[in-house]
C-alpha atoms as a PDB file:
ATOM      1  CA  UNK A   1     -13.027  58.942   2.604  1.00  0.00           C
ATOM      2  CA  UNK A   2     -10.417  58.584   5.044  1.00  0.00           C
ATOM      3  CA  UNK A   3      -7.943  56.629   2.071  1.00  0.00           C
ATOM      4  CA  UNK A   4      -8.454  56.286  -1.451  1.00  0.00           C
ATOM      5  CA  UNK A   5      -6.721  52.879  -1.407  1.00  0.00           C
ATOM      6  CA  UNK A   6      -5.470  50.460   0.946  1.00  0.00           C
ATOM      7  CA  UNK A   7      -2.769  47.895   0.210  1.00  0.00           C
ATOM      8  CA  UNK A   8      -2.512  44.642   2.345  1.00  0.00           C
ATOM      9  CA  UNK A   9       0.266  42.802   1.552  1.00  0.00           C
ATOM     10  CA  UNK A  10       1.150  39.287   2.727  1.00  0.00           C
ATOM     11  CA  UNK A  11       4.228  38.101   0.948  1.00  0.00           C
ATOM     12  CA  UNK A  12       5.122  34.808   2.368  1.00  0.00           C
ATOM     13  CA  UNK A  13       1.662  33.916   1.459  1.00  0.00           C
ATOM     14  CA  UNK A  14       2.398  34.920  -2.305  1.00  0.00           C
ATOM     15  CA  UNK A  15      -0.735  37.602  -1.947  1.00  0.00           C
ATOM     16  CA  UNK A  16      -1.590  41.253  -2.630  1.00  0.00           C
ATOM     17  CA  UNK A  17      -4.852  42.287  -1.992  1.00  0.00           C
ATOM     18  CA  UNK A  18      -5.801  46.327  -2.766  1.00  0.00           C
ATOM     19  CA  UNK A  19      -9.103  47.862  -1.862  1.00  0.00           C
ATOM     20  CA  UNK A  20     -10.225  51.200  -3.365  1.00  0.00           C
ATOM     21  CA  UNK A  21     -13.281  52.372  -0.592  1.00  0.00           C
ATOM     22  CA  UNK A  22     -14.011  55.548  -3.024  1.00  0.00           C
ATOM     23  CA  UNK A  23     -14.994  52.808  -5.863  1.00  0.00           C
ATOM     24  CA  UNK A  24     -15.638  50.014  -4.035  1.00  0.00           C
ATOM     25  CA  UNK A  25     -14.010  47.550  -5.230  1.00  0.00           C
ATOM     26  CA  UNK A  26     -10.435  45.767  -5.324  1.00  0.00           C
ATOM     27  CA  UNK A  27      -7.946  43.669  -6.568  1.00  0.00           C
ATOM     28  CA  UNK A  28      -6.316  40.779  -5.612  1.00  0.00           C
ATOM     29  CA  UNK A  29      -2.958  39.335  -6.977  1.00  0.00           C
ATOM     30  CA  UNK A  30      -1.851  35.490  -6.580  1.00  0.00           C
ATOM     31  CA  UNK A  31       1.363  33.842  -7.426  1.00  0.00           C
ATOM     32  CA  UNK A  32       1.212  31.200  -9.527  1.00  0.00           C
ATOM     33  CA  UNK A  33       3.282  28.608  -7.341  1.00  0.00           C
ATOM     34  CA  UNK A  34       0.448  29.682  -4.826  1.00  0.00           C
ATOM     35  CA  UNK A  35      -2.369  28.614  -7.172  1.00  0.00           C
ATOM     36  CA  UNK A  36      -2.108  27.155 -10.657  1.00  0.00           C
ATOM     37  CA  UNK A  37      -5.315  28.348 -12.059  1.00  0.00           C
ATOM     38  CA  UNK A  38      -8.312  30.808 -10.977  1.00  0.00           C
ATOM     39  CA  UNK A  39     -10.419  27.638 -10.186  1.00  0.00           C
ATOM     40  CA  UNK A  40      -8.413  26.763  -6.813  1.00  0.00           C
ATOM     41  CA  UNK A  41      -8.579  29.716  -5.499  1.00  0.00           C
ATOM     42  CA  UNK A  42     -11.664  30.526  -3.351  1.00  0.00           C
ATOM     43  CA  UNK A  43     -12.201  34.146  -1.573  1.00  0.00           C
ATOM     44  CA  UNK A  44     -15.182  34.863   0.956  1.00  0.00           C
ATOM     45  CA  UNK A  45     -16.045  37.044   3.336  1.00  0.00           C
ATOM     46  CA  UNK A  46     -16.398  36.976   6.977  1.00  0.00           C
ATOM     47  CA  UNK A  47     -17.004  39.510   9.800  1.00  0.00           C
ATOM     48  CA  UNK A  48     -15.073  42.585   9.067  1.00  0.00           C
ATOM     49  CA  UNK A  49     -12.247  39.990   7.170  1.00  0.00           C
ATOM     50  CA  UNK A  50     -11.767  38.551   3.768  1.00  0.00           C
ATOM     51  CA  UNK A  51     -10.710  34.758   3.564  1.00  0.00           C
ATOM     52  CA  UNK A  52      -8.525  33.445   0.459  1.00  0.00           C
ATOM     53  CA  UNK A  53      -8.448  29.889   0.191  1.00  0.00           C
ATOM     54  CA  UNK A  54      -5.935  27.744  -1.962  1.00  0.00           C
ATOM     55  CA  UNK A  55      -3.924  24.589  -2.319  1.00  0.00           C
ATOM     56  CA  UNK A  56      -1.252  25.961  -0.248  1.00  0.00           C
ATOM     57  CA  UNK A  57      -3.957  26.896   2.555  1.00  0.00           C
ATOM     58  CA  UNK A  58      -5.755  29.414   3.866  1.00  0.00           C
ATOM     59  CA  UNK A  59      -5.071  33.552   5.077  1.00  0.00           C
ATOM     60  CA  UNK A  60      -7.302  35.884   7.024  1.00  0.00           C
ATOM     61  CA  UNK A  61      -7.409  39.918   6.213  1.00  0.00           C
ATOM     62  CA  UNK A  62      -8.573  41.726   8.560  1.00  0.00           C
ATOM     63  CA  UNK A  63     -10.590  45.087   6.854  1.00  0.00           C
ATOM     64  CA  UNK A  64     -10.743  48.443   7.626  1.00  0.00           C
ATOM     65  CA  UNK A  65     -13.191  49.328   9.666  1.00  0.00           C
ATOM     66  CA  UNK A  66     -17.074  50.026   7.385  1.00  0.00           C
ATOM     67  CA  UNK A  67     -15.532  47.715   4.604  1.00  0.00           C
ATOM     68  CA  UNK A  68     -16.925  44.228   3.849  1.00  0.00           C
ATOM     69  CA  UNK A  69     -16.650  41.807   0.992  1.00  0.00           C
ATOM     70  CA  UNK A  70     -19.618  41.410  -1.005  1.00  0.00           C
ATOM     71  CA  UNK A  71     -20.434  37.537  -1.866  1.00  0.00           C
ATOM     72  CA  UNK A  72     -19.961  35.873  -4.808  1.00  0.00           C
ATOM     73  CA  UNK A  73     -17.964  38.951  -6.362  1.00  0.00           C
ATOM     74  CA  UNK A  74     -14.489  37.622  -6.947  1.00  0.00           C
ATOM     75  CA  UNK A  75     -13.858  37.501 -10.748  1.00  0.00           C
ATOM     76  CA  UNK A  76     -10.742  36.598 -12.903  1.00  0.00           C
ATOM     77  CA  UNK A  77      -9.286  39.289 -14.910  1.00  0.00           C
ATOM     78  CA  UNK A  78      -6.255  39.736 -17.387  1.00  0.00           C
ATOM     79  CA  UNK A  79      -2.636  40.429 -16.191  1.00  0.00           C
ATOM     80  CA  UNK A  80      -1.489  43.691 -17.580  1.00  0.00           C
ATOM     81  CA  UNK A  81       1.673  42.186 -19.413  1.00  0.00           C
ATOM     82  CA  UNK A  82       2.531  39.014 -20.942  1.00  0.00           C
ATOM     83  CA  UNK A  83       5.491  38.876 -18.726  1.00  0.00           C
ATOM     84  CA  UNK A  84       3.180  38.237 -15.732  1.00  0.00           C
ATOM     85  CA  UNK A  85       0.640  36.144 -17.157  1.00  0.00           C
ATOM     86  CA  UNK A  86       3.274  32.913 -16.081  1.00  0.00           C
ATOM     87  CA  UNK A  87       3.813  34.011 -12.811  1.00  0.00           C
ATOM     88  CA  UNK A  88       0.471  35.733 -11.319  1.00  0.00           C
ATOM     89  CA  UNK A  89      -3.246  35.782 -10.881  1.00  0.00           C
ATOM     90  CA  UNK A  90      -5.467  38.715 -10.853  1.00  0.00           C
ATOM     91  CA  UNK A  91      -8.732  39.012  -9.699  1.00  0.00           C
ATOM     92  CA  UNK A  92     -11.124  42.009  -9.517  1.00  0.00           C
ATOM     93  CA  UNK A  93     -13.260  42.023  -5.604  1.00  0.00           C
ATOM     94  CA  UNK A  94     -16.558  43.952  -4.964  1.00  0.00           C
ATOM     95  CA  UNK A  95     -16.661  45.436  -1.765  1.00  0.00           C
ATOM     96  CA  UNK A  96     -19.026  47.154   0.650  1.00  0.00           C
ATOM     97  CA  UNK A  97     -18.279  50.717   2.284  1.00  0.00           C
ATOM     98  CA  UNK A  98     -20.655  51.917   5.194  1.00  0.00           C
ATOM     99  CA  UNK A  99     -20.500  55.500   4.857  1.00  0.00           C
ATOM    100  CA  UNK A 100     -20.177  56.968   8.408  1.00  0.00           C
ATOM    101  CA  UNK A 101     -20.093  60.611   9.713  1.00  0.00           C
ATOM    102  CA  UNK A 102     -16.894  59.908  10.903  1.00  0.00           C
ATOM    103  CA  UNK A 103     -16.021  59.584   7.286  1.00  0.00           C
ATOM    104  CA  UNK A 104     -13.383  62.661   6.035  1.00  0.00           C
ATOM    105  CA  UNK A 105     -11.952  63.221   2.517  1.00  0.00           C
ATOM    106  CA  UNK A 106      -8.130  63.882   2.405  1.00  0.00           C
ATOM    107  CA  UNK A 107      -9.075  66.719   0.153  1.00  0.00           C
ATOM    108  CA  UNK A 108      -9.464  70.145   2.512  1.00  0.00           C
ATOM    109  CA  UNK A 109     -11.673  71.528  -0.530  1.00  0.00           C
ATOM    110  CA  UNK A 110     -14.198  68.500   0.516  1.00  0.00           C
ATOM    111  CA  UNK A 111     -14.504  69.054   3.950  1.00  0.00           C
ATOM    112  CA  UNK A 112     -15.025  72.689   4.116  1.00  0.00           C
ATOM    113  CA  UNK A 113     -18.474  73.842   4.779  1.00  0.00           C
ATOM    114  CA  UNK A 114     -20.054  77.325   5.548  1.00  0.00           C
ATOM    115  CA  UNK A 115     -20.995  78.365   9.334  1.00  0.00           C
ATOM    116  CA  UNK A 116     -18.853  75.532  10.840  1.00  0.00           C
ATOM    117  CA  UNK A 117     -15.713  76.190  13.325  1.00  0.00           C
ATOM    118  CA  UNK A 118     -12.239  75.224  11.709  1.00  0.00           C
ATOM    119  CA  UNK A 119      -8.428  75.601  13.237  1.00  0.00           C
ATOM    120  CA  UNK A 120      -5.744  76.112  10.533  1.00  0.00           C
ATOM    121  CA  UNK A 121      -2.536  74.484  11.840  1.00  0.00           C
ATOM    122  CA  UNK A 122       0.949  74.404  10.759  1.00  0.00           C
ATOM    123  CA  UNK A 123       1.670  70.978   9.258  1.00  0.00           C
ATOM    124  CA  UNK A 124       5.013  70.946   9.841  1.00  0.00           C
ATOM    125  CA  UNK A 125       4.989  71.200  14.073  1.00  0.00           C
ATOM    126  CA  UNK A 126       0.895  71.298  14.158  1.00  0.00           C
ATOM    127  CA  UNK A 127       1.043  74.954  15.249  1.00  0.00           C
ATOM    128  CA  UNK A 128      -2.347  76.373  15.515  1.00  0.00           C
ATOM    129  CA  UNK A 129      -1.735  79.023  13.206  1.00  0.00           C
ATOM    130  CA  UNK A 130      -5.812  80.121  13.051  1.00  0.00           C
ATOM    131  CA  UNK A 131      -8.438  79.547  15.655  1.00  0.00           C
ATOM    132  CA  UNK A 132     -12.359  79.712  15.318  1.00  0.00           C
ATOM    133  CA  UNK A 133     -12.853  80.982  11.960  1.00  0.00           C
ATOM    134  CA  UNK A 134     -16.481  80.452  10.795  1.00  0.00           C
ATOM    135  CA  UNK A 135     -17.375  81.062   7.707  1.00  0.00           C
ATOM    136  CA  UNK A 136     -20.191  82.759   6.155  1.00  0.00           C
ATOM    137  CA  UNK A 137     -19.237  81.860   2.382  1.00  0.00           C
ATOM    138  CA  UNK A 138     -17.386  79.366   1.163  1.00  0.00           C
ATOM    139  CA  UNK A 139     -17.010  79.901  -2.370  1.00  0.00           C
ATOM    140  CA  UNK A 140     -14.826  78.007  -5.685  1.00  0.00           C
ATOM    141  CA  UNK A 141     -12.302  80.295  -7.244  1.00  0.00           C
ATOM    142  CA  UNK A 142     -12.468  79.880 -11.369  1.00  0.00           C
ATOM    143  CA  UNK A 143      -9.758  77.293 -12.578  1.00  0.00           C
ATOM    144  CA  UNK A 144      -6.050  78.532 -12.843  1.00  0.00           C
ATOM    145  CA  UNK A 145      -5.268  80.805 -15.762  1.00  0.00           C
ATOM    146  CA  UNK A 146      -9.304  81.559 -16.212  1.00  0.00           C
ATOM    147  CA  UNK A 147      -8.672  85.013 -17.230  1.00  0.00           C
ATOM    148  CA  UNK A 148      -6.664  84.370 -20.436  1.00  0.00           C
ATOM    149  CA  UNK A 149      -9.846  83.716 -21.674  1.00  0.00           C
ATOM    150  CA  UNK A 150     -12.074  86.505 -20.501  1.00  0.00           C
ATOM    151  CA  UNK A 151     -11.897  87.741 -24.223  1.00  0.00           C
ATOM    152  CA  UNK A 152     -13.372  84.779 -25.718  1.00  0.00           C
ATOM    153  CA  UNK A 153     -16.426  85.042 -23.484  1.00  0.00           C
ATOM    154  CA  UNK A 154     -16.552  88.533 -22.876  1.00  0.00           C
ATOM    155  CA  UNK A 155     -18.018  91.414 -25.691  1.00  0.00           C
ATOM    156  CA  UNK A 156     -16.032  94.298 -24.080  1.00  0.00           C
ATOM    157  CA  UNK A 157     -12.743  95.379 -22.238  1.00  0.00           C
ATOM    158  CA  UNK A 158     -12.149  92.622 -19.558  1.00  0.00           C
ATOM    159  CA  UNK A 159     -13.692  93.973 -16.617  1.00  0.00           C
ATOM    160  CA  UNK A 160     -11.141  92.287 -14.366  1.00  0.00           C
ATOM    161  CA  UNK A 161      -8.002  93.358 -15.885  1.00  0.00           C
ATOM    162  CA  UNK A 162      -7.081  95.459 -12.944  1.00  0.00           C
ATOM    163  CA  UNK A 163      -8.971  93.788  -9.793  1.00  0.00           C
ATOM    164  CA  UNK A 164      -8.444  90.538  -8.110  1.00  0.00           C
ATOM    165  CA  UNK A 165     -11.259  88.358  -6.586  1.00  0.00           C
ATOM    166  CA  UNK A 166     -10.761  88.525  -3.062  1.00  0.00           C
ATOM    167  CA  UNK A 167     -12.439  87.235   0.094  1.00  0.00           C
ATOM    168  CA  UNK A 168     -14.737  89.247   2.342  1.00  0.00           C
ATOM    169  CA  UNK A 169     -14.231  89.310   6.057  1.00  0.00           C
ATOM    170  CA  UNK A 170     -16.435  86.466   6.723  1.00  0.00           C
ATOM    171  CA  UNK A 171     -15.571  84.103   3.232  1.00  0.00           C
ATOM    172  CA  UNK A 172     -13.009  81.587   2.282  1.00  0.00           C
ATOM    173  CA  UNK A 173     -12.205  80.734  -1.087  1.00  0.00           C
ATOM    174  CA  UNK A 174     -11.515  77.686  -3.055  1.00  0.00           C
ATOM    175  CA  UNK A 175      -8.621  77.942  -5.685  1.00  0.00           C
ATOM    176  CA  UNK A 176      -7.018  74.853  -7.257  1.00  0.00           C
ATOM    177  CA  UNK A 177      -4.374  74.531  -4.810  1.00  0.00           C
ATOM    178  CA  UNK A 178      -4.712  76.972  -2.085  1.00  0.00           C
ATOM    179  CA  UNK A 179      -7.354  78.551   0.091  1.00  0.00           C
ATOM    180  CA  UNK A 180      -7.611  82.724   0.742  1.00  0.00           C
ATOM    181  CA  UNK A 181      -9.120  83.871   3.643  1.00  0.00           C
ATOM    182  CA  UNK A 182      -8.904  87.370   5.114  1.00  0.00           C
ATOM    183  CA  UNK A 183      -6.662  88.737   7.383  1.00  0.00           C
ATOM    184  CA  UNK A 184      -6.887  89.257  11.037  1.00  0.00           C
ATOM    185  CA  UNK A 185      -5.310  90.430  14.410  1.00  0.00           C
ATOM    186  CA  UNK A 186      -4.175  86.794  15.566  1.00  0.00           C
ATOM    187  CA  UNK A 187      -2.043  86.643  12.434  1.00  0.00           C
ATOM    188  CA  UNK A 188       0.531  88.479  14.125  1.00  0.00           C
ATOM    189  CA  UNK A 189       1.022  86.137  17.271  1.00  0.00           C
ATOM    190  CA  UNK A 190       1.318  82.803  14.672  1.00  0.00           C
ATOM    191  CA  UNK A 191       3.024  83.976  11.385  1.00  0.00           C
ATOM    192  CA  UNK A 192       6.111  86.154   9.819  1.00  0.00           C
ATOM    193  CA  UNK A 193       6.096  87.860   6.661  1.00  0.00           C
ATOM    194  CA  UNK A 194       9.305  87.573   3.897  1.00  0.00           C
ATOM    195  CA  UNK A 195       9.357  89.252   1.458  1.00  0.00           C
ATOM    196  CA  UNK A 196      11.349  87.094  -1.488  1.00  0.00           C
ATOM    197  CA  UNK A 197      11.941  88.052  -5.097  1.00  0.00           C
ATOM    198  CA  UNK A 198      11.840  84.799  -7.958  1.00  0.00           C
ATOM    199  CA  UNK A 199      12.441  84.855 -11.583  1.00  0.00           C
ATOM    200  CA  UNK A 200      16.272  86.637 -11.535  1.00  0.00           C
ATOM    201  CA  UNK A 201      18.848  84.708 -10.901  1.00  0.00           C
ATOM    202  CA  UNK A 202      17.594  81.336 -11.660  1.00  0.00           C
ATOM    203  CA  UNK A 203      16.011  82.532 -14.515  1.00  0.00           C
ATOM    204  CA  UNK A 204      17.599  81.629 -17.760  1.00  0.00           C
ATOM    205  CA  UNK A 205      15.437  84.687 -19.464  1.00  0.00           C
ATOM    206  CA  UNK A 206      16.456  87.787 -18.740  1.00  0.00           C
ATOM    207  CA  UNK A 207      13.889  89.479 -20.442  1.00  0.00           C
ATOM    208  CA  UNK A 208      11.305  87.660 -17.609  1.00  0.00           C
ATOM    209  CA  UNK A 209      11.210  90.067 -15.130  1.00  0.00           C
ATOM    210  CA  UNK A 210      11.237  89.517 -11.277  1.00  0.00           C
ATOM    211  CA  UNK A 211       8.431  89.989  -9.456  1.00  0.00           C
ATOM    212  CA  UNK A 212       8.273  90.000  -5.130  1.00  0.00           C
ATOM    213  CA  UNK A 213       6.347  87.311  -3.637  1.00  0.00           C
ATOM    214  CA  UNK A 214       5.424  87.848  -0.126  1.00  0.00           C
ATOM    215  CA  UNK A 215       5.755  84.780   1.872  1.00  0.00           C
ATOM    216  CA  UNK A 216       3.779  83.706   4.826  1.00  0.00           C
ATOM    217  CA  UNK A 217       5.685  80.985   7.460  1.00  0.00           C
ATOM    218  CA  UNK A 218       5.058  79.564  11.147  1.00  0.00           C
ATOM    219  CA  UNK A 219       6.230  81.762  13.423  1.00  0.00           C
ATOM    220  CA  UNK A 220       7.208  78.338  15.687  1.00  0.00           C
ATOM    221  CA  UNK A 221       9.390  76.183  12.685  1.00  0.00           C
ATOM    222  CA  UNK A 222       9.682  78.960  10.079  1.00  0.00           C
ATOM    223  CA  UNK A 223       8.146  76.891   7.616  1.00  0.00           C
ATOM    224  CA  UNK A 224       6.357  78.877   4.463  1.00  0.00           C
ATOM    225  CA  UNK A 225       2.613  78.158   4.705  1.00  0.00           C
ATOM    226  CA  UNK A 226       1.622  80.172   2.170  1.00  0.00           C
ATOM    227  CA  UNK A 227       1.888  84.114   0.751  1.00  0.00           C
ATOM    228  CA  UNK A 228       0.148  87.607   1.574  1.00  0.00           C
ATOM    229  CA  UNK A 229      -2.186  88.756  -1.886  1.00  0.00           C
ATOM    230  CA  UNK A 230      -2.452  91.899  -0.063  1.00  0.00           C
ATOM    231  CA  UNK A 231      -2.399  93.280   3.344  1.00  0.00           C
ATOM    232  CA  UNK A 232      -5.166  92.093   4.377  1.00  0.00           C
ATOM    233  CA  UNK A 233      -5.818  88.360   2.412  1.00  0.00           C
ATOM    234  CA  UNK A 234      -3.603  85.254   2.896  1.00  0.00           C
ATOM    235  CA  UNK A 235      -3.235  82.465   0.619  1.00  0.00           C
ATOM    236  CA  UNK A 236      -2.978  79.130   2.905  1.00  0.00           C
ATOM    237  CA  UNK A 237      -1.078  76.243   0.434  1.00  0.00           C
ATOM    238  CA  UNK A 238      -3.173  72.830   1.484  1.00  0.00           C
ATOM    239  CA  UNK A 239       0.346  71.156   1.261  1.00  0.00           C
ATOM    240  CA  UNK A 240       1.552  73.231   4.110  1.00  0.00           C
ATOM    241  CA  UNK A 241      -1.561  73.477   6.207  1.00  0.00           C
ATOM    242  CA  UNK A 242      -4.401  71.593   8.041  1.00  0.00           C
ATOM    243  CA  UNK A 243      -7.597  72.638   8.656  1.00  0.00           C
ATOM    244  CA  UNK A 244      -9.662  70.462  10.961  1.00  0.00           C
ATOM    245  CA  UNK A 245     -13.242  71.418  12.993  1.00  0.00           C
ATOM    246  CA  UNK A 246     -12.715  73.052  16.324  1.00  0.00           C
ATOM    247  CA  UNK A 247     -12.557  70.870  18.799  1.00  0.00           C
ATOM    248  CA  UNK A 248     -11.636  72.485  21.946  1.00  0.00           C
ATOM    249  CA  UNK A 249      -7.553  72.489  22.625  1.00  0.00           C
ATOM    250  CA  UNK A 250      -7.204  68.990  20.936  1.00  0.00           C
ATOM    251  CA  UNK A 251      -4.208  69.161  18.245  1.00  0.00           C
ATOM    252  CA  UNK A 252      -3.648  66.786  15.222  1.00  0.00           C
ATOM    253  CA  UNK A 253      -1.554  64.368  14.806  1.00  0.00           C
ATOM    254  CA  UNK A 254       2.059  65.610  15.281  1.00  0.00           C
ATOM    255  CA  UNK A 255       3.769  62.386  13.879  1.00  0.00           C
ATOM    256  CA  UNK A 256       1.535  62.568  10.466  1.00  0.00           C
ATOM    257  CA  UNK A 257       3.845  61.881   8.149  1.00  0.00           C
ATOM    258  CA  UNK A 258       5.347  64.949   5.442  1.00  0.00           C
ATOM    259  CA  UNK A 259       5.224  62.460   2.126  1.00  0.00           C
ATOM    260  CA  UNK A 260       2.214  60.571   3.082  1.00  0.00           C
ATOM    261  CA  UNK A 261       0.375  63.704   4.262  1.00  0.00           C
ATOM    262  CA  UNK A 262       1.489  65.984   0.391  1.00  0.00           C
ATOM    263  CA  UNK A 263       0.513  62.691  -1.313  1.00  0.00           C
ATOM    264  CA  UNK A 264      -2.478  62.236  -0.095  1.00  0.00           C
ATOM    265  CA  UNK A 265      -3.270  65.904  -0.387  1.00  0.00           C
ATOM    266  CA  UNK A 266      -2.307  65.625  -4.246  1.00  0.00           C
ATOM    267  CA  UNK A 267      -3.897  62.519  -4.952  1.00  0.00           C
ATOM    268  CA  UNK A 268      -7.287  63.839  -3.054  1.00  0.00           C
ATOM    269  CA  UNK A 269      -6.857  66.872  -5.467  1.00  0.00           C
ATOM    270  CA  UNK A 270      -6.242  65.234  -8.617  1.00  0.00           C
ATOM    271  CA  UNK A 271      -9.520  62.663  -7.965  1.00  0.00           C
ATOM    272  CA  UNK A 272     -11.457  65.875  -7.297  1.00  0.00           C
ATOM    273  CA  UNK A 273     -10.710  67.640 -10.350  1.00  0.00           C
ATOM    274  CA  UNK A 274     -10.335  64.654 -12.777  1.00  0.00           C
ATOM    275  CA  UNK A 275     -14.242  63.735 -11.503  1.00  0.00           C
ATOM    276  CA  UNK A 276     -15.618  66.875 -12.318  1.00  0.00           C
ATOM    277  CA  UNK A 277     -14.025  68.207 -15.542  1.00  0.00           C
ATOM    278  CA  UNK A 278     -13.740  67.078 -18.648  1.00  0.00           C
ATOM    279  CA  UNK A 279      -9.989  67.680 -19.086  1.00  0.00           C
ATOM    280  CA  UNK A 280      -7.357  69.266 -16.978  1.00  0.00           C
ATOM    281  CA  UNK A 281      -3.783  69.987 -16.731  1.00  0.00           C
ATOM    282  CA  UNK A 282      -2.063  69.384 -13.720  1.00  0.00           C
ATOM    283  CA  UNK A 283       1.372  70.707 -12.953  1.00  0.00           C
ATOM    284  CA  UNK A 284       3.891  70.796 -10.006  1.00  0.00           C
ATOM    285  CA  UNK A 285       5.877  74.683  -9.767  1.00  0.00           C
ATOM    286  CA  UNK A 286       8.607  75.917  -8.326  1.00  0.00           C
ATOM    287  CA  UNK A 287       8.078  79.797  -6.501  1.00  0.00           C
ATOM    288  CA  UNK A 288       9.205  81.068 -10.084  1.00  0.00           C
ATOM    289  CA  UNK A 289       6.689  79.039 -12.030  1.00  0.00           C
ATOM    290  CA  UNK A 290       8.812  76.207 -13.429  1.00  0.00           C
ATOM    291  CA  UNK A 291       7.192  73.263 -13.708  1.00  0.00           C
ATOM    292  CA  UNK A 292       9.051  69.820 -12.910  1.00  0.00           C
ATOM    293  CA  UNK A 293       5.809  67.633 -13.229  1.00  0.00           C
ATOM    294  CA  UNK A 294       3.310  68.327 -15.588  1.00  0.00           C
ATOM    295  CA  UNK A 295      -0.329  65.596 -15.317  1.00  0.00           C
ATOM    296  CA  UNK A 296      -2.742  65.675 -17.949  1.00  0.00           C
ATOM    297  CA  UNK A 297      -5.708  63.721 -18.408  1.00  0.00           C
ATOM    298  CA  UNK A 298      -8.856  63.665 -19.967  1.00  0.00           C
ATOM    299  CA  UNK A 299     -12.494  62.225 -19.684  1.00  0.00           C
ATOM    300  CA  UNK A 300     -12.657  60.381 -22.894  1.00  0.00           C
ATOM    301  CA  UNK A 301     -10.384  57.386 -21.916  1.00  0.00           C
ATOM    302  CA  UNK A 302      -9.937  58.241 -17.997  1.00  0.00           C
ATOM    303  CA  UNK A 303      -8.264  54.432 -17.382  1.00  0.00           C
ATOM    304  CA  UNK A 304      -5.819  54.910 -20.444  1.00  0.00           C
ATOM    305  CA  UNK A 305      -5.918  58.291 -21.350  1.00  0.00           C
ATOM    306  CA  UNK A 306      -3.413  60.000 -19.140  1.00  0.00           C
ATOM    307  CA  UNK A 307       0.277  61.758 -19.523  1.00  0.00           C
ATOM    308  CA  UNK A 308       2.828  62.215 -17.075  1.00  0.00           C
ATOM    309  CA  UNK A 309       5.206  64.381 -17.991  1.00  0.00           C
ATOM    310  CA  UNK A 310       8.577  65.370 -16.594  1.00  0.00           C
ATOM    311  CA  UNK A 311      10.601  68.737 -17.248  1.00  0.00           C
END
C-alpha cells in the first residue's frame, strides 16, 4: 500500500474523516454543534467521493484513487474519553480498496523480490548509489539478538559462535532494520568509508569497551547510509536508502520529505513485524547501542496491549 492511513481534514466544516486502505476501513469524527446526535448525520458514497450530510449542510471528499465507500456501512461508535463524549461524534466507515499493480508497500522488506532489477539511491540527494543489482536470493535474516539463544535450541557448542551469516554474490538479505548485500566495483565511484569508534567517551561504563564501526556514506552529501560487515558485504539502513525497480535513468523523488519518508519507513516496519509475530520489542539506538525509544507489543491485546517507552 502506498499509505497506511490518510487523514482528510475539513475544519470549518467541524469534520475529520481517516481512512486506513491496509484495513479497510475508517473513521469519521463530527462536532457536536455540527450535528446533535448520530441520527442527523447521513454519509454515502459517490464516484471516487464520500458525501456527509447534516443540519448544517452538506461536504464532498474526494478519495484516493482505488478507494470507495461501501453502502450502508457508517456505524456509531464510543468516544474514547468522557471529556469528548459532549463535544464529538465518532463513527466507524467500511471502505473498498482496488488492489492495483501499481500498488507499493512503504516497507523495502515488502517490495523486494528475487530476479528483478533494483537501484539503491541515497535518500538524502537521491544519489544512485547502486545500479542493476538482480538478485538470485532474497532471503530473511533471524530476528535481532537470535543467537543468545542458540543454547536453548541447540545440543552442542553453538556452531555460529565465530561466523557471521553473510550474503553470496548474487543474494540480499533481510534483517530487521537493514539490508546486506555484497560488495562490488561500483562501490567505489558512489560511497566513502569512515572508520568511527562508539562506546568511549559517551559511555558512562568504562568497563564497556569500544569497538570500530565502519561507516558507509554518499560520496555526493556525505550522508552515512549504512556500515561495511566486512570487506566485501555492506549493510544498507532502509532509513537512509531507497531501493526502487530499474527504470532506465528515471530518479525518485528528490523533494520526498526526511520525517515523512523515516516515518513511514518505521511505521511500514512496525505493521510488518507486529502482523507476523506474536510479540516483539522494538527499539530506536544510537551508533553505541543506547536506546531512546523502546516499542513493545504483543498479540494478545494488539488494540490495547502496547508500551511506549522512553529512556
Amino acid at each position: 500500500m502506498a499509505c497506511l492511513e490518510m487523514p482528510l481534514q475539513a475544519h470549518g466544516f467541524g469534520f475529520f474523516v481517516e481512512l486506513r486502505k491496509r484495513l479497510q476501513s475508517g473513521l469519521l469524527i463530527v462536532r457536536k454543534d455540527v450535528a446533535g446526535s448520530p441520527a442527523e448525520v447521513v454519509v454515502t458514497g459517490g464516484d471516487s467521493s464520500l458525501h456527509i450530510r447534516t443540519p448544517r449542510g452538506e461536504l464532498s471528499l474526494k478519495l484516493p484513487a482505488g478507494v470507495s465507500f461501501t453502502q450502508g456501512c457508517c456505524t456509531p461508535t464510543p468516544t474514547p474519553t468522557e471529556e469528548l463524549s459532549g463535544e464529538e461524534l465518532h463513527f466507524r466507515l467500511r471502505i473498498t480498496v482496488n488492489h492495483t499493480d501499481e500498488d507499493t508497500s512503504d516497507g523495502v522488506m515488502e517490495r523486494l523480490q528475487a530476479k528483478k532489477s533494483y537501484c539503491c539511491y541515497c535518500q538524502g540527494c537521491t544519489t544512485r548509489l547502486l545500479e542493476d543489482r538482480v538478485f538470485k536470493r532474497v532471503l530473511p535474516l533471524p530476528n535481532g539478538n537470535w543467537n543468545a539463544i542458540v543454547d536453548d535450541w541447540c545440543c552442542h557448542p553453538d556452531p555460529f559462535a565465530s561466523r557471521k551469516l553473510l550474503p553470496q554474490a548474487e543474494d540480499c538479505l533481510l534483517g530487521d532494520t537493514f539490508l546486506l548485500l555484497a560488495r562490488d566495483s561500483s562501490c567505489k565511484q558512489t560511497l566513502c568509508e569512515e572508520v568511527r569508534l562508539v562506546g568511549t567517551e559517551d559511555s558512562q561504563d568504562p568497563k564497556k569497551p569500544c569497538r570500530r564501526l565502519n561507516l558507509i556514506s554518499c560520496k555526493s552529501c556525505s550522508s552515512v547510509v549504512g556500515e561495511a560487515v566486512t570487506p566485501e558485504t555492506l549493510k544498507l539502513y532502509i532509513t537512509q536508502v531507497l531501493v526502487e525497480p530499474t527504470v532506465g535513468d528515471r530518479k525518485p523523488e528528490a523533494s520526498r520529505n526526511r520525517w515523512l519518508f523515516v516515518e513511514r519507513t518505521v511505521a511500514a516496519r512496525l505493521l510488518q513485524l507486529s502482523n507476523t509475530l506474536i510479540t516483539f520489542h522494538f527499539s530506536v539506538q544510537t551508533p553505541d547501542g543506547k536506546a531512546f525509544l523502546l516499542v513493545r507489543t504483543s498479540q494478545r491485546n494488539q488494540k490495547n496491549n502496547k508500551e511506549r517507552t522512553a529512556f
